[in-house]
C-alpha atoms as a PDB file:
ATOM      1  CA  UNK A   1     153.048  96.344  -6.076  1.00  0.00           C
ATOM      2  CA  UNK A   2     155.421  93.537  -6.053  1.00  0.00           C
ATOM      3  CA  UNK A   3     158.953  94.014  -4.723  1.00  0.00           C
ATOM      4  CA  UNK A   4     161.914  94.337  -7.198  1.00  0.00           C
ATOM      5  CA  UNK A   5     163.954  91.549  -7.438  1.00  0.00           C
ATOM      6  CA  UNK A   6     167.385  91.740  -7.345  1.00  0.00           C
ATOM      7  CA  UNK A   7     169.870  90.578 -10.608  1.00  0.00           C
ATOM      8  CA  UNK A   8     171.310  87.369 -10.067  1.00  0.00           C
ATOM      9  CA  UNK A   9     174.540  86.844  -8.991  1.00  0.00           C
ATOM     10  CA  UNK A  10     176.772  85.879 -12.467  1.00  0.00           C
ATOM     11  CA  UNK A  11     178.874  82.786 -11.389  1.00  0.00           C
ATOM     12  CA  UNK A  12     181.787  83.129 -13.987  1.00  0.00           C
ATOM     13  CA  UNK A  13     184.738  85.696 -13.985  1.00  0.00           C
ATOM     14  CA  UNK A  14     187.102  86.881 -16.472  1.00  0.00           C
ATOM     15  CA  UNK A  15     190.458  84.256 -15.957  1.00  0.00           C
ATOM     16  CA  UNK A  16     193.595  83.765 -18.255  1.00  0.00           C
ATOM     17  CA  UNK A  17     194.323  80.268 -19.181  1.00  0.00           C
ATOM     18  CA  UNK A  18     197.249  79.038 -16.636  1.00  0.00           C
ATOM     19  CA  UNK A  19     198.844  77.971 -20.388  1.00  0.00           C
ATOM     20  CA  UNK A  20     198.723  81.168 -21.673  1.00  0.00           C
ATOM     21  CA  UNK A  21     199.617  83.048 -18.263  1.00  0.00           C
ATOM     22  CA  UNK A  22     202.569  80.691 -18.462  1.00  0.00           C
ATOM     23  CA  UNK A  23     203.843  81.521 -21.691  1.00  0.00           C
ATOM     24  CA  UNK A  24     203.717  85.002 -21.039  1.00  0.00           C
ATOM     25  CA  UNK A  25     205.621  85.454 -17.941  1.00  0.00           C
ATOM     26  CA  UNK A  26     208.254  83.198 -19.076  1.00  0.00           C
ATOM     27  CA  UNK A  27     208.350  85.442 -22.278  1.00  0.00           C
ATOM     28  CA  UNK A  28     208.396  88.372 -20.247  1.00  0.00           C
ATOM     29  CA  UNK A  29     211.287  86.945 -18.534  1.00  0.00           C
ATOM     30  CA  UNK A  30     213.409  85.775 -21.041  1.00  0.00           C
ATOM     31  CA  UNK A  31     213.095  89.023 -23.595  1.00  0.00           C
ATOM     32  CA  UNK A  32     214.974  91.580 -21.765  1.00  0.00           C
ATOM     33  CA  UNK A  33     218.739  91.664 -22.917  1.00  0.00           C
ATOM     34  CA  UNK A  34     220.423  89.591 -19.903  1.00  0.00           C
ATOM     35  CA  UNK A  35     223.476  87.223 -19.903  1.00  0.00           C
ATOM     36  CA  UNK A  36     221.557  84.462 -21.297  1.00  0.00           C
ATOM     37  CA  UNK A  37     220.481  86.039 -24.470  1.00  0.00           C
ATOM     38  CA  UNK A  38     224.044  87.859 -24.878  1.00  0.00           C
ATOM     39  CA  UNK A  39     225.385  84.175 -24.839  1.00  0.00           C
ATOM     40  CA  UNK A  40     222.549  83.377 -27.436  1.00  0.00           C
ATOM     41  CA  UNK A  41     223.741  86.275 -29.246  1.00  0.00           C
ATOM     42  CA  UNK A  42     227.352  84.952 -29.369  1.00  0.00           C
ATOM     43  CA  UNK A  43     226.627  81.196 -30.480  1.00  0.00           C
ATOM     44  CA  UNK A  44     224.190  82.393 -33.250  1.00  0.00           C
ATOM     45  CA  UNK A  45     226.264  84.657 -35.008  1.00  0.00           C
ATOM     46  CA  UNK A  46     230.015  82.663 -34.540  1.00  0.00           C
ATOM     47  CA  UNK A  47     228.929  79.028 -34.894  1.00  0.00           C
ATOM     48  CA  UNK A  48     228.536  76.876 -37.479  1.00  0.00           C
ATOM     49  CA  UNK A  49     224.232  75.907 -38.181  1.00  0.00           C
ATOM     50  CA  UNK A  50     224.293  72.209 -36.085  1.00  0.00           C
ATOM     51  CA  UNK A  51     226.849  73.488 -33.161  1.00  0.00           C
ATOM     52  CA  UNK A  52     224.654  76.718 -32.609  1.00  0.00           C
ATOM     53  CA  UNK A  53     221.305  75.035 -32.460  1.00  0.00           C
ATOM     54  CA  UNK A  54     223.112  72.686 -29.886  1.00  0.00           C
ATOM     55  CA  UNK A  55     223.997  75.498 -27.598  1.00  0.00           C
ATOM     56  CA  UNK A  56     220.752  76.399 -27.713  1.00  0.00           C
ATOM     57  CA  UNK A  57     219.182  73.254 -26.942  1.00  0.00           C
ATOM     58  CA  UNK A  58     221.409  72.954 -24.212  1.00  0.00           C
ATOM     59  CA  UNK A  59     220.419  76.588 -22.753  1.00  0.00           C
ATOM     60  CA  UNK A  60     216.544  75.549 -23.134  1.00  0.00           C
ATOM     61  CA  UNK A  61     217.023  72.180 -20.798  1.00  0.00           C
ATOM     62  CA  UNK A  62     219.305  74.307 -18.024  1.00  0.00           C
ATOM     63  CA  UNK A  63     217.014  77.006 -18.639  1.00  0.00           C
ATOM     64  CA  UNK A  64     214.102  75.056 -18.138  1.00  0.00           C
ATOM     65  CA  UNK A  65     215.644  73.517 -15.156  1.00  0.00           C
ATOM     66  CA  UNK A  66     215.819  76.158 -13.857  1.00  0.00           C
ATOM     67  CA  UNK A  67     212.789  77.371 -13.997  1.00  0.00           C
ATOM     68  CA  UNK A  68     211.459  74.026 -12.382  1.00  0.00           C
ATOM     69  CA  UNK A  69     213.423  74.253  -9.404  1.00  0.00           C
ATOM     70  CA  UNK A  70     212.865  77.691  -9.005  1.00  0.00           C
ATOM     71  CA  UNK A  71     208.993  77.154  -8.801  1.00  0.00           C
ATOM     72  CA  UNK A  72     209.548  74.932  -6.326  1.00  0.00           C
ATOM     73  CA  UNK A  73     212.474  74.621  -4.043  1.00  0.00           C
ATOM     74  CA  UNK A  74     214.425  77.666  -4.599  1.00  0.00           C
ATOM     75  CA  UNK A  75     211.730  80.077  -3.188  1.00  0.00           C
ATOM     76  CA  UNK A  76     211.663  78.095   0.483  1.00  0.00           C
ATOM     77  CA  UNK A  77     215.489  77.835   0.024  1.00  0.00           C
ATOM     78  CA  UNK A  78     216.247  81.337   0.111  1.00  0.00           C
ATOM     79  CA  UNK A  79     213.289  82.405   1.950  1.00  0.00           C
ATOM     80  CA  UNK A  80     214.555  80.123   4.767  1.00  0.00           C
ATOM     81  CA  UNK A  81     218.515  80.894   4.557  1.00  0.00           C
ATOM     82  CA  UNK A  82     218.516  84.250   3.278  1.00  0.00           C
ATOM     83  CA  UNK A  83     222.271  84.344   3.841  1.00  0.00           C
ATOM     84  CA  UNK A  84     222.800  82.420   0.947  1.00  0.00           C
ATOM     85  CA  UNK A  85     221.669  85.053  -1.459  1.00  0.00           C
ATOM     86  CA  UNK A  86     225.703  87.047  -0.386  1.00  0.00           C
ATOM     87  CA  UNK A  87     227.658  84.189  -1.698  1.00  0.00           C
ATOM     88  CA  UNK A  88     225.115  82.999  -4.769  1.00  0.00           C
ATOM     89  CA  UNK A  89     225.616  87.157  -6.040  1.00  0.00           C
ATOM     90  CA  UNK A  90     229.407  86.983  -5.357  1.00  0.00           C
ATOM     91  CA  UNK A  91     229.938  83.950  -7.688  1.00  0.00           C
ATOM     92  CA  UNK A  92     227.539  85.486  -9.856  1.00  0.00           C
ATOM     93  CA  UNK A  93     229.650  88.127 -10.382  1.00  0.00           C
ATOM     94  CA  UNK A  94     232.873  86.858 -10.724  1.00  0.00           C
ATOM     95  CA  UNK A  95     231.504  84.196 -13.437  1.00  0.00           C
ATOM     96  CA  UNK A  96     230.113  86.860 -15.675  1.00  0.00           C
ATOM     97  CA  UNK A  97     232.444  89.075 -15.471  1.00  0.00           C
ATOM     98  CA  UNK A  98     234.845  86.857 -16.645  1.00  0.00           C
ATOM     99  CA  UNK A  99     232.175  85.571 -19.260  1.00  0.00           C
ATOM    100  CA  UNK A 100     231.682  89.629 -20.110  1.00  0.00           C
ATOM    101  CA  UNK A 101     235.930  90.535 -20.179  1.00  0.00           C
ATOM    102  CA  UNK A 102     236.286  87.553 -22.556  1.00  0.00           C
ATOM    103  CA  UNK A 103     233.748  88.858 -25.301  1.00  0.00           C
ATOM    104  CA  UNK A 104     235.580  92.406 -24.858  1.00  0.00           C
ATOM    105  CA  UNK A 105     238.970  91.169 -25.028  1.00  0.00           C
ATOM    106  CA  UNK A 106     238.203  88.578 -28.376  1.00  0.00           C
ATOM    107  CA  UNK A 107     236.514  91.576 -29.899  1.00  0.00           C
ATOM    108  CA  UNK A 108     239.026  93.900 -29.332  1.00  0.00           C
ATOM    109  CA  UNK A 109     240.474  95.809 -31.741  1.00  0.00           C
ATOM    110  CA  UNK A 110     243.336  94.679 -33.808  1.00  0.00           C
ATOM    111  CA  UNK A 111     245.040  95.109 -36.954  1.00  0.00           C
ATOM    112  CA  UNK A 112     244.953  92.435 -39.577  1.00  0.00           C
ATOM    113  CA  UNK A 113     248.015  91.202 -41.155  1.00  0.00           C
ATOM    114  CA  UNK A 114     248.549  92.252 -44.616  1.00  0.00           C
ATOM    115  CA  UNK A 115     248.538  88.763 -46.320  1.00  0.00           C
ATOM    116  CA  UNK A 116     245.300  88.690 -44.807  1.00  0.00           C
ATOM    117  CA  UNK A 117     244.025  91.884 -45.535  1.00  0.00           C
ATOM    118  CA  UNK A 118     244.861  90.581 -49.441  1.00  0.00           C
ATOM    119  CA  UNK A 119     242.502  87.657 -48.626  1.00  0.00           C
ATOM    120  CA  UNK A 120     239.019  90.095 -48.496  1.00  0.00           C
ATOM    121  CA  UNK A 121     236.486  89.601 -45.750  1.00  0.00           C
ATOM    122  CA  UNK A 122     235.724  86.389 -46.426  1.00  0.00           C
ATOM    123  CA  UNK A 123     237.575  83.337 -48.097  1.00  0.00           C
ATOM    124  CA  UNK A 124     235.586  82.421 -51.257  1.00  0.00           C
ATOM    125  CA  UNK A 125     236.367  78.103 -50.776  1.00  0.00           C
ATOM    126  CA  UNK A 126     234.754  78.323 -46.981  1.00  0.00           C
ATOM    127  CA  UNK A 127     232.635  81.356 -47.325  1.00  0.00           C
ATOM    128  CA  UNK A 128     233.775  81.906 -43.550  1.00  0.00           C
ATOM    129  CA  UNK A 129     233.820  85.092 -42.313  1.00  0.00           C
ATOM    130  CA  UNK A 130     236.990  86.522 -40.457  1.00  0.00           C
ATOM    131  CA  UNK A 131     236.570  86.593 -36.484  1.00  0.00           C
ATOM    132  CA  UNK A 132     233.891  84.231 -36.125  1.00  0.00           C
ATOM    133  CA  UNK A 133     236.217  82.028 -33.822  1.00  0.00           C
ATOM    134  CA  UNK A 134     234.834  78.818 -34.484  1.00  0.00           C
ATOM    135  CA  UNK A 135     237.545  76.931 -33.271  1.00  0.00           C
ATOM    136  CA  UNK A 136     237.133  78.813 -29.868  1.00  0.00           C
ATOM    137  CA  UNK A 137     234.046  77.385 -29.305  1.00  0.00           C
ATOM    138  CA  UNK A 138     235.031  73.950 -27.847  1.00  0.00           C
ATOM    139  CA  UNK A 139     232.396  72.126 -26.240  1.00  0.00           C
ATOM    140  CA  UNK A 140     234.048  72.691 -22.772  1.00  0.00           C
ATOM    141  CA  UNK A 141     233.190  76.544 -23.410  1.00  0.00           C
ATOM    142  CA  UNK A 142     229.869  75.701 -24.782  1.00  0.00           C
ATOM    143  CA  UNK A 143     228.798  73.695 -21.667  1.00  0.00           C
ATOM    144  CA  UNK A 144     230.579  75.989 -18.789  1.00  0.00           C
ATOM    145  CA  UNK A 145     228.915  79.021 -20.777  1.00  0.00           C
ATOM    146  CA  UNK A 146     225.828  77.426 -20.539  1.00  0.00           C
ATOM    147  CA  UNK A 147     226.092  76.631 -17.047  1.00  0.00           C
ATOM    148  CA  UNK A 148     227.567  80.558 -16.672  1.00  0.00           C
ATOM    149  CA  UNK A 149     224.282  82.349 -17.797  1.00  0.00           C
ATOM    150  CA  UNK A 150     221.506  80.012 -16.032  1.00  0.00           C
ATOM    151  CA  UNK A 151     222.412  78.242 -13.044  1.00  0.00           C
ATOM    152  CA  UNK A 152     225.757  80.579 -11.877  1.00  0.00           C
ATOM    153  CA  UNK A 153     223.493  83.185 -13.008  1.00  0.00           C
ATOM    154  CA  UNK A 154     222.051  84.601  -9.488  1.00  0.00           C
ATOM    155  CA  UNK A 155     219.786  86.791 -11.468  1.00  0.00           C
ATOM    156  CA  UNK A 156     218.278  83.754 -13.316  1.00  0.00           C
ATOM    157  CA  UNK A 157     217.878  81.754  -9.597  1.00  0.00           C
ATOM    158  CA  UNK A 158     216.834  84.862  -8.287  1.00  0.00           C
ATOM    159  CA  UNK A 159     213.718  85.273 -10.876  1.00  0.00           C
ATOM    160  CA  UNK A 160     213.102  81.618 -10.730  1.00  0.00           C
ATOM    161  CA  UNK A 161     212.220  81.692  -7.079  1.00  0.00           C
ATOM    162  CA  UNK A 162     210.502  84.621  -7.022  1.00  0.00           C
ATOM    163  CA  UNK A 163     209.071  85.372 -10.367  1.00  0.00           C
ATOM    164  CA  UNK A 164     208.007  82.141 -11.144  1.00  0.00           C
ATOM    165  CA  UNK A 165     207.807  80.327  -7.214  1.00  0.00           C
ATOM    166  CA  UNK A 166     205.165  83.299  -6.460  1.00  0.00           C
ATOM    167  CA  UNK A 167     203.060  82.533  -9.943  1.00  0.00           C
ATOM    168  CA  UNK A 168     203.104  79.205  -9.026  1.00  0.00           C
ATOM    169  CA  UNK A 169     201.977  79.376  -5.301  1.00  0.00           C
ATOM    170  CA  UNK A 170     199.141  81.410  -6.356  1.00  0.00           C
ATOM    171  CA  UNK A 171     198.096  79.062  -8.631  1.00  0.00           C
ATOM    172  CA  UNK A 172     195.286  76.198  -8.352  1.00  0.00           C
ATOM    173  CA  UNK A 173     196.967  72.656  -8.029  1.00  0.00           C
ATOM    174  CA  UNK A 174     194.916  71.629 -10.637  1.00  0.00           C
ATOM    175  CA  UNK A 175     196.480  74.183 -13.245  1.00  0.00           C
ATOM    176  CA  UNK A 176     199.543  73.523 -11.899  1.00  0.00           C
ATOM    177  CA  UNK A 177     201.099  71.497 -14.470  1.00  0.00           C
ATOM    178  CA  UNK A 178     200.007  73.365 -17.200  1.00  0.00           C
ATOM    179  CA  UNK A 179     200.976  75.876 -15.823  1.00  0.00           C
ATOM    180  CA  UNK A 180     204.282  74.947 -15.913  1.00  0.00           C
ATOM    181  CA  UNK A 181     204.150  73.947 -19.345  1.00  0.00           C
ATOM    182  CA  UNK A 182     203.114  77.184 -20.095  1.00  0.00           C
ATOM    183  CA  UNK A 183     206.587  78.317 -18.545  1.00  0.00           C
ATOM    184  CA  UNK A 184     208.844  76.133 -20.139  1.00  0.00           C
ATOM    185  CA  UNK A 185     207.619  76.388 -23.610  1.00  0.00           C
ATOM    186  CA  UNK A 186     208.351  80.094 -23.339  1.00  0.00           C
ATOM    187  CA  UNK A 187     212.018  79.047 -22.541  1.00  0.00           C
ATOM    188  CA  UNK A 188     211.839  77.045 -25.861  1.00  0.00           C
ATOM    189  CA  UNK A 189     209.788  79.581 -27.867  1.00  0.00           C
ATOM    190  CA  UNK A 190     212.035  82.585 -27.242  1.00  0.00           C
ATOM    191  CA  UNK A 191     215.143  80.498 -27.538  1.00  0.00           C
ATOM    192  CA  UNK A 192     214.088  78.787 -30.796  1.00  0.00           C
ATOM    193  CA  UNK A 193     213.149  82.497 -32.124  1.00  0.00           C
ATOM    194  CA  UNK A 194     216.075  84.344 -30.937  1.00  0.00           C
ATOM    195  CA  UNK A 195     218.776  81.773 -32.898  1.00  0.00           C
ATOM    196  CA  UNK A 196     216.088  81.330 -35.675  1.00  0.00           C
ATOM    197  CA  UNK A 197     216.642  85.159 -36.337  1.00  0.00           C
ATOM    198  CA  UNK A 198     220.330  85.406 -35.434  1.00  0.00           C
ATOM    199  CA  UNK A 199     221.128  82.298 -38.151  1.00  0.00           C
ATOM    200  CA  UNK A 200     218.917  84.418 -40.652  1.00  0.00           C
ATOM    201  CA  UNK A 201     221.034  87.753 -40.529  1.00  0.00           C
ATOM    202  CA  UNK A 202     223.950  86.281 -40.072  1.00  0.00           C
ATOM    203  CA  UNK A 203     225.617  86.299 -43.258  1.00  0.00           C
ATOM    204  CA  UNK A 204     224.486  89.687 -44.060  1.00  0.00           C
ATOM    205  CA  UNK A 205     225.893  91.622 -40.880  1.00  0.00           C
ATOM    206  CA  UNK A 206     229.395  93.186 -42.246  1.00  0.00           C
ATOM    207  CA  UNK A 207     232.182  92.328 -39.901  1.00  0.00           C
ATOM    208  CA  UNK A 208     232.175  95.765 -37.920  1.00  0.00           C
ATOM    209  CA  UNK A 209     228.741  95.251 -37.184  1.00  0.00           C
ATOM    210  CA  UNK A 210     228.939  92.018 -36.359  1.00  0.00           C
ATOM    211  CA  UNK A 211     232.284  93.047 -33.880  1.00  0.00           C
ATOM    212  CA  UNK A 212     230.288  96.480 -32.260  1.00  0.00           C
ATOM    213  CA  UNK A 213     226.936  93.842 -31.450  1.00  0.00           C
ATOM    214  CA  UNK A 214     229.255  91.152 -29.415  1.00  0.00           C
ATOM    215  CA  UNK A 215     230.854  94.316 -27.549  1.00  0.00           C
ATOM    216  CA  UNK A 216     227.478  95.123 -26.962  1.00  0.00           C
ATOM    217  CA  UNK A 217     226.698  91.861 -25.485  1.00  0.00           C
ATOM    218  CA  UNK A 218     229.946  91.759 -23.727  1.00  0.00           C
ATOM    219  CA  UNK A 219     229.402  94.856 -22.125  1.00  0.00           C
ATOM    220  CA  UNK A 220     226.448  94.110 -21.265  1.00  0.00           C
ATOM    221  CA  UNK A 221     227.828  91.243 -19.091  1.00  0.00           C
ATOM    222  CA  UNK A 222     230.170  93.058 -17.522  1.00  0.00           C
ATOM    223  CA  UNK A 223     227.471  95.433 -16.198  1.00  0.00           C
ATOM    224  CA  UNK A 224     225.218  92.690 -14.951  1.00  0.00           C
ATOM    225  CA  UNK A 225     227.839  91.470 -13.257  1.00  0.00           C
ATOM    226  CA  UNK A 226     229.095  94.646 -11.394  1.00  0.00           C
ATOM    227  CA  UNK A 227     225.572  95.289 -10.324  1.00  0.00           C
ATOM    228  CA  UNK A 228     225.699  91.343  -8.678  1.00  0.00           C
ATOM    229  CA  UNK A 229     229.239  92.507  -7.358  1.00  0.00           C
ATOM    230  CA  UNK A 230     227.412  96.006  -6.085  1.00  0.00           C
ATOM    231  CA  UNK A 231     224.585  94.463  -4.377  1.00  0.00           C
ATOM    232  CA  UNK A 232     227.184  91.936  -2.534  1.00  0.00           C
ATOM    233  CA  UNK A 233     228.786  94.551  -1.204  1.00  0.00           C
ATOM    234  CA  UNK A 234     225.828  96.578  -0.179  1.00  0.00           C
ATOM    235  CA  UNK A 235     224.596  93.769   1.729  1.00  0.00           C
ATOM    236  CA  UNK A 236     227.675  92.734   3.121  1.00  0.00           C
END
């Protein structure tokens, strides 16, 4: 009677793509409702088509930055001086909220003057729409907002370095760079999407509705920002 033989050994294993693992975690990332996409929120619905798309642009490159340095240096940084985490939330904090308590206060509510209230909701040689602000939005605020929601955003530094540092140490250095790749076209991806969407209802969202979502945004913001401010404290 001849001996069974054992099955042999299969060589190959289930893997995901590093491209593909990429995309998704940076997807994952970048959908929940944070600072970033409230400030997304803000340039697609109260800037004109070619300034909003700019903002965004300029949100993917810090964003992707970001993301770069956070796969690479920021993990060891922080790892190595963890004091540094104390002053990165308390400037964090006092950035958005004053990012958060200027979206609350610009949406507040006010009473129109009559001669305006005459007007209607939206001027028929422009076709702009009351309280969109545009002239608010100098490029000073665009860039400093920018900068406000990705790199003086602890949370985003924070995720980098851990979030994206670990995926990337666990990693093969041969899928490293697509791997990376993987992580910054989710940046532009979700980005490119979010505006797309926010340019496309645009000029059907009523005034009111278009006032309660920035609130919503703003308040957001605010809360973010107490919870940097809360954590400071608790570790202080």
């Amino acid at each position: 009677m001849s001996a069974v033989r054992a099955p042999p050994c299969f060589p190959w294993r289930p893997t995901v793509d590093p491209l593909v693992l990429g995309l998704l975690v940076g997807l994952a990332s970048a959908a929940p409702l944070g600072p970033q996409n409230a400030y997304l929120l803000q340039v697609g619905l109260q800037l004109p088509t070619a300034r909003a798309w700019g903002a965004a642009a300029l949100v993917v490159g810090l964003d992707v930055s970001v993301s770069l340095v956070g796969a690479g240096l920021a993990g060891r940084l922080l790892s190595e001086a963890p004091h540094l985490r104390v002053p990165a939330l308390v400037v964090g904090a006092a950035v958005l909220l004053v990012m958060g308590g200027q979206i609350l206060w610009r949406t507040r509510p006010r009473r129109a003057p009559r001669h305006l209230l005459a007007l209607g909701t939206t001027t028929a040689a422009t076709g702009a729409v009351p309280g969109a602000a545009v002239g608010g939005w100098s490029r000073r605020r665009l860039v400093l907002g920018a900068l406000a929601v990705t790199w003086l955003n602890p949370s985003a530094l924070l995720d980098s370095s851990l979030l994206f540092g670990g995926l990337v140490a666990s990693a093969r250095l041969a899928d490293l760079p697509v791997l990376v790749l993987g992580l910054c076209a989710a940046s532009v991806l979700w980005t490119a999407g979010f505006v797309g969407v926010l340019r496309a209802v645009r000029a059907r969202l009523v005034e009111r509705a278009r006032c309660w979502v920035e609130r919503a945004a703003g308040a957001v913001v605010v809360v973010v920002g107490l919870r940097f401010a809360a954590q400071a404290a608790g570790v202080l």
